[in-house]
C-alpha atoms as a PDB file:
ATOM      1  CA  UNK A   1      -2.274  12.899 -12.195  1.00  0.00           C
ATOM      2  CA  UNK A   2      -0.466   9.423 -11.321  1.00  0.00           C
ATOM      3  CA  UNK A   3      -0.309   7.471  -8.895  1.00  0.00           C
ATOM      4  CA  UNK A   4       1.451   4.594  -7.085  1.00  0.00           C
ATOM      5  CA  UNK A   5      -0.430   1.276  -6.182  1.00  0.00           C
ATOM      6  CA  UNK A   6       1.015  -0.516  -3.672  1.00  0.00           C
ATOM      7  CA  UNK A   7      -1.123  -3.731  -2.370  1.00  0.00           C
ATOM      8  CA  UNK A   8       0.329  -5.478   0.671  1.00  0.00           C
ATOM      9  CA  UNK A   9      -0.898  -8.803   1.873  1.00  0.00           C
ATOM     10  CA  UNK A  10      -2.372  -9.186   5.385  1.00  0.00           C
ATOM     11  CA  UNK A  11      -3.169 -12.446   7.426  1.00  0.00           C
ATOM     12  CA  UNK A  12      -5.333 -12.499  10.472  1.00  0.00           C
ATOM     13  CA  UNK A  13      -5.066 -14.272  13.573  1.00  0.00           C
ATOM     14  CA  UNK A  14      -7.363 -16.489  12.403  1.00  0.00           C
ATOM     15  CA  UNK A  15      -5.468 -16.957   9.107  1.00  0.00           C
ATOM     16  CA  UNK A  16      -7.567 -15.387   6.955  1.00  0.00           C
ATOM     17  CA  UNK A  17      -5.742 -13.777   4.014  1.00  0.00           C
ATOM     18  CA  UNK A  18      -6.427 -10.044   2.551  1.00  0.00           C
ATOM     19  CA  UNK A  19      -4.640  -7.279   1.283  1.00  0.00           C
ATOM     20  CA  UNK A  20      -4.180  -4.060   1.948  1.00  0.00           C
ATOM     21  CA  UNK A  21      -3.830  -1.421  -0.119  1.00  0.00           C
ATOM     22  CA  UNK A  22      -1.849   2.501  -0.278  1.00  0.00           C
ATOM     23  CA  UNK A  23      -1.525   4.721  -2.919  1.00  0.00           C
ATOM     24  CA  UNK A  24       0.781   7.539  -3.096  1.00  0.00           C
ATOM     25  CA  UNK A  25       0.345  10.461  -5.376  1.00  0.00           C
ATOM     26  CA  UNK A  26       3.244  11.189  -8.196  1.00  0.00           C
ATOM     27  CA  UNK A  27       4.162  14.914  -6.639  1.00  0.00           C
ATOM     28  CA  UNK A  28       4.861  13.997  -3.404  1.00  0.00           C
ATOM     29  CA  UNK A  29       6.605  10.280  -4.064  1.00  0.00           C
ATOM     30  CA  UNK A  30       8.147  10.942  -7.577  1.00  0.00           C
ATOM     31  CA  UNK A  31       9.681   7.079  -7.808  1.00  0.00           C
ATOM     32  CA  UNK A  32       8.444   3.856  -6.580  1.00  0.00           C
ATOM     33  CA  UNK A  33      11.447   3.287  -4.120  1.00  0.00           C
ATOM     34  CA  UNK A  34      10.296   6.836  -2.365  1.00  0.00           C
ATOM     35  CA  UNK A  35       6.418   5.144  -2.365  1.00  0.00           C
ATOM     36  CA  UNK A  36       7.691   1.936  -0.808  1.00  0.00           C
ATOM     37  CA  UNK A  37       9.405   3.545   1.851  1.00  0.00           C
ATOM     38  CA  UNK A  38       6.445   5.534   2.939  1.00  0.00           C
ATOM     39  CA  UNK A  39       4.530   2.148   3.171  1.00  0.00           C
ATOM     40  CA  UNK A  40       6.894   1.211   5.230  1.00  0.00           C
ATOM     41  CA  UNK A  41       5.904   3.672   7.921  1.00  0.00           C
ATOM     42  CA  UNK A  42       2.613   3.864   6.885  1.00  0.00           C
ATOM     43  CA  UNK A  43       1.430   0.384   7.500  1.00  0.00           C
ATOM     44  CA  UNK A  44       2.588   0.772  10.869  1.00  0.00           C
ATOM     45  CA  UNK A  45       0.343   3.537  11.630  1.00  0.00           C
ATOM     46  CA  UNK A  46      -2.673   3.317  14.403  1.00  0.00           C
ATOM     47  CA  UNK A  47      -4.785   4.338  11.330  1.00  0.00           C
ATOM     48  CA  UNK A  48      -3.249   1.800   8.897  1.00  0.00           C
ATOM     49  CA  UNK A  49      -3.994  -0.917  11.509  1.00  0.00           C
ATOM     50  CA  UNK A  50      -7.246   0.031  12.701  1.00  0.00           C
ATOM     51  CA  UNK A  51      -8.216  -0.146   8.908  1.00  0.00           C
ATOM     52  CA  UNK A  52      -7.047  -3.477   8.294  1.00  0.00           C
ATOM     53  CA  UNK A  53      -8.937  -4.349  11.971  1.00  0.00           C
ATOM     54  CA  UNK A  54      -5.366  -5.523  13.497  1.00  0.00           C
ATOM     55  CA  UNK A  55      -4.955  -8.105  10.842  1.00  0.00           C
ATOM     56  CA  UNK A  56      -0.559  -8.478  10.518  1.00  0.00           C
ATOM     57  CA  UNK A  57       0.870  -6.732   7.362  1.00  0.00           C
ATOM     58  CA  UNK A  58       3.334  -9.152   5.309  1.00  0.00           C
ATOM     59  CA  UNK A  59       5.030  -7.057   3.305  1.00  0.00           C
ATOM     60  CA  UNK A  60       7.497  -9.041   2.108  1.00  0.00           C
ATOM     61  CA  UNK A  61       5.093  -9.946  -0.622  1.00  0.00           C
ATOM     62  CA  UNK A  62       4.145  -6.204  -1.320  1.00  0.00           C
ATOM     63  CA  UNK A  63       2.912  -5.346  -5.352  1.00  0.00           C
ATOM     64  CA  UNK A  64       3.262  -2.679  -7.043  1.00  0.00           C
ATOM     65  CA  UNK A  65       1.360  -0.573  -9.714  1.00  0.00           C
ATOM     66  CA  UNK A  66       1.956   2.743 -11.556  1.00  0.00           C
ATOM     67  CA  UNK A  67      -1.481   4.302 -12.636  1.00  0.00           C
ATOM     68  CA  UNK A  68      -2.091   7.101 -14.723  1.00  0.00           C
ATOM     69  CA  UNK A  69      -5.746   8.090 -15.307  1.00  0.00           C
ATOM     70  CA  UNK A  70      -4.683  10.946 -17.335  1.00  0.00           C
ATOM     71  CA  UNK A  71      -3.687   8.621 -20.082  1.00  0.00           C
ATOM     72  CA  UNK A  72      -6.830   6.500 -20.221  1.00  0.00           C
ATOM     73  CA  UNK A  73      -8.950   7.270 -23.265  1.00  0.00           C
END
């Protein structure tokens, strides 16, 4: 089963840098632009932000990777 990858950058008050990252499973987001919109609401979430412990999301500088375990040997 695949899956989307979607690693979005985070800065603290303090400036320290991280990342963030969602993943999105193929049946429910079939394309990326589906996946990146659910980020979008996602990493406004109480649980998205208590994860990242209130760090900001930046996700202007969002990646993203398709992953398909299924096709690893």
């Amino acid at each position: 089963m695949g899956y989307w990858q979607i690693s979005v950058p985070t800065v603290t008050a303090s400036g320290t840098q991280g990342v963030q990252i969602f993943t999105y499973d193929v049946y429910r987001f079939a394309s990326l632009p589906l996946a990146e919109r659910q980020v979008g609401i996602d990493m406004h979430s109480a649980s998205a932000i208590r994860h990242r412990r209130g760090a900001m999301a930046r996700p202007g500088g969002s990646e993203a990777a398709w992953h398909d375990p299924g096709l690893q040997s």
